[in-house]
Protein backbone atom coordinates (compact mmCIF):
# COMPACT_ATOMS: atom_id res chain seq x y z
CA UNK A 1 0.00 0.00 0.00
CA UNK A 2 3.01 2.36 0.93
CA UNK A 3 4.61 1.59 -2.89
CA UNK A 4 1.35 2.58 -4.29
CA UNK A 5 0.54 5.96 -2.30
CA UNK A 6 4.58 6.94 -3.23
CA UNK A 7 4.03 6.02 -6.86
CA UNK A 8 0.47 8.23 -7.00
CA UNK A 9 2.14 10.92 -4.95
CA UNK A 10 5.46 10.64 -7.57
CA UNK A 11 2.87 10.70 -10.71
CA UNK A 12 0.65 14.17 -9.04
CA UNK A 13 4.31 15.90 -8.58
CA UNK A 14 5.01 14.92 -12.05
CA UNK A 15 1.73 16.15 -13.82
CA UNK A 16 1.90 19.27 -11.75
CA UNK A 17 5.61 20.15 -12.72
CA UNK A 18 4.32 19.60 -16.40
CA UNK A 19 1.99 22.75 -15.96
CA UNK A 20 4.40 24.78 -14.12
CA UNK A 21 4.35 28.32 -16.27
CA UNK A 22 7.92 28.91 -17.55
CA UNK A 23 9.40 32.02 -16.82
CA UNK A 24 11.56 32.26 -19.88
CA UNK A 25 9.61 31.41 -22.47
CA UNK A 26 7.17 33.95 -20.94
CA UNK A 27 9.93 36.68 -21.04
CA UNK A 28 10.34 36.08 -24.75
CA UNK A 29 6.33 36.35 -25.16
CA UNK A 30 6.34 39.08 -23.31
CA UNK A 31 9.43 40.37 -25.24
CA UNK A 32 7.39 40.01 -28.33
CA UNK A 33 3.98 41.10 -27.61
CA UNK A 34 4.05 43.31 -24.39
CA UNK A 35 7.38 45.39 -24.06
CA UNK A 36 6.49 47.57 -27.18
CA UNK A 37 3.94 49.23 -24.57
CA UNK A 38 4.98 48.00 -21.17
CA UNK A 39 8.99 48.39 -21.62
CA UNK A 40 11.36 46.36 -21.07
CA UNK A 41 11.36 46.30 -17.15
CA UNK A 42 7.89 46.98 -17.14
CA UNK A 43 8.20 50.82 -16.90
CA UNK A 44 5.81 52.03 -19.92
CA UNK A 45 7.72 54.92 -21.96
CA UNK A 46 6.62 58.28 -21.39
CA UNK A 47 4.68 58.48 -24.42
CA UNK A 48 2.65 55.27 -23.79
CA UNK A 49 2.14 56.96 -20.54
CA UNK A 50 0.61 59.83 -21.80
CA UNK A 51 -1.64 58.01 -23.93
CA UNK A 52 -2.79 55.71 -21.43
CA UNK A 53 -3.00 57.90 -18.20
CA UNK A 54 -3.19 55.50 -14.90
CA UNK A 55 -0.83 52.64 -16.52
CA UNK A 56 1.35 51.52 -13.46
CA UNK A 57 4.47 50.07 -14.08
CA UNK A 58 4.04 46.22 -13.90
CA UNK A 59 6.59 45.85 -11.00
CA UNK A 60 4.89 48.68 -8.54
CA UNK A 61 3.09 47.23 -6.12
CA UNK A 62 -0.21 47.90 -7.09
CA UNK A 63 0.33 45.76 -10.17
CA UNK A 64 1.93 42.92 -8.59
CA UNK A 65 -1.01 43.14 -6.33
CA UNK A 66 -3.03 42.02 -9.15
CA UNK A 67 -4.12 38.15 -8.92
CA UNK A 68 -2.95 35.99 -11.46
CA UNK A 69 -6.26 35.19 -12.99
CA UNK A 70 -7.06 38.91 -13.41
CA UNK A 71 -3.70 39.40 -14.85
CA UNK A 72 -4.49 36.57 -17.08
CA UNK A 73 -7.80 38.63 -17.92
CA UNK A 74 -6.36 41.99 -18.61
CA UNK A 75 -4.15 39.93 -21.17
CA UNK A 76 -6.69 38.05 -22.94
CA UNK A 77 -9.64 40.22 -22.86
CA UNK A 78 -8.04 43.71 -22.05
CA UNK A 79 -8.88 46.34 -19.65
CA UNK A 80 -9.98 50.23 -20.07
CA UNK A 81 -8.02 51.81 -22.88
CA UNK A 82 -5.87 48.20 -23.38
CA UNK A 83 -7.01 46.49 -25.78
CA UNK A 84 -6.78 42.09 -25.61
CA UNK A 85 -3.32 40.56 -26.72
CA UNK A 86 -4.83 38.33 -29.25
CA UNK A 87 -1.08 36.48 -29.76
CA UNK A 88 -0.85 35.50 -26.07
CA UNK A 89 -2.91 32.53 -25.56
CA UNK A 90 -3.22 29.14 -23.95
CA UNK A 91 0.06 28.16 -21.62
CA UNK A 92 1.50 31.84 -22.95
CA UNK A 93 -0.65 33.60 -20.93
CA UNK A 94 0.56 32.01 -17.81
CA UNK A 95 4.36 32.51 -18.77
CA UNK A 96 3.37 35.95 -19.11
CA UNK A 97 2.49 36.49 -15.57
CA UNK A 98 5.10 34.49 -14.37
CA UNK A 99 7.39 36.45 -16.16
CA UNK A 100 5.76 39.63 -14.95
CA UNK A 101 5.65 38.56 -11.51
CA UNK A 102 9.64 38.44 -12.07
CA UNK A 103 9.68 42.44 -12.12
CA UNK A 104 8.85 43.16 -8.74
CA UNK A 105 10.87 45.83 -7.05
C-alpha cells in the first residue's frame, strides 16, 4: 500500500511540474507582444504613458497586487483603454504572468 501511495504521490508531482508556467519562455512572449507598450522592465515609456493615463508600471506594487487570474484577464480580454493581446494565448498567458511577476521591485 506504501509503494502505491509513493508512486500516486510521484505521478501528481510529475503532472503538476508539467503545468508549471515557464518564466523564460514567458519573457520572450512578453518580449514580443508586451514590451512595445509595457517596456522592457515593465516601466511604460513616457509616451505610452501619456496616452494611457493610470498605466502603473508592472513591477509597482499595485500591479503585482493584481491576482494571477485577473492578470491573465487583462491579457486576454483587455482592460480600459488596453485592448486584448490576441497572440498570447493558452500556456503563454501564464508565462506571461510568471514572467511579470519576475519584475517586482
Amino acid at each position: 500500500m506504501r509503494i502505491i501511495l509513493t508512486i500516486v504521490s510521484l505521478a501528481a508531482l510529475t503532472v503538476t511540474a508539467g503545468f508549471a508556467a515557464d518564466v523564460t519562455a514567458g519573457q520572450a512572449t512578453y518580449n514580443k507582444s508586451c514590451k512595445g507598450c509595457h517596456g522592457a522592465d515593465g516601466t511604460p515609456s513616457p509616451g505610452i504613458a501619456k496616452m494611457f493615463p493610470g498605466m502603473k508600471a508592472l513591477s509597482s506594487s499595485e500591479a503585482q497586487a493584481t491576482s494571477d487570474a485577473d492578470m491573465k484577464a487583462i491579457i486576454t480580454a483587455g482592460k480600459g483603454k488596453m485592448r486584448p493581446v490576441a497572440s498570447v494565448t493558452g500556456p503563454a498567458v501564464d508565462n506571461v504572468v510568471a514572467y511579470v511577476r519576475t519584475l517586482k521591485k
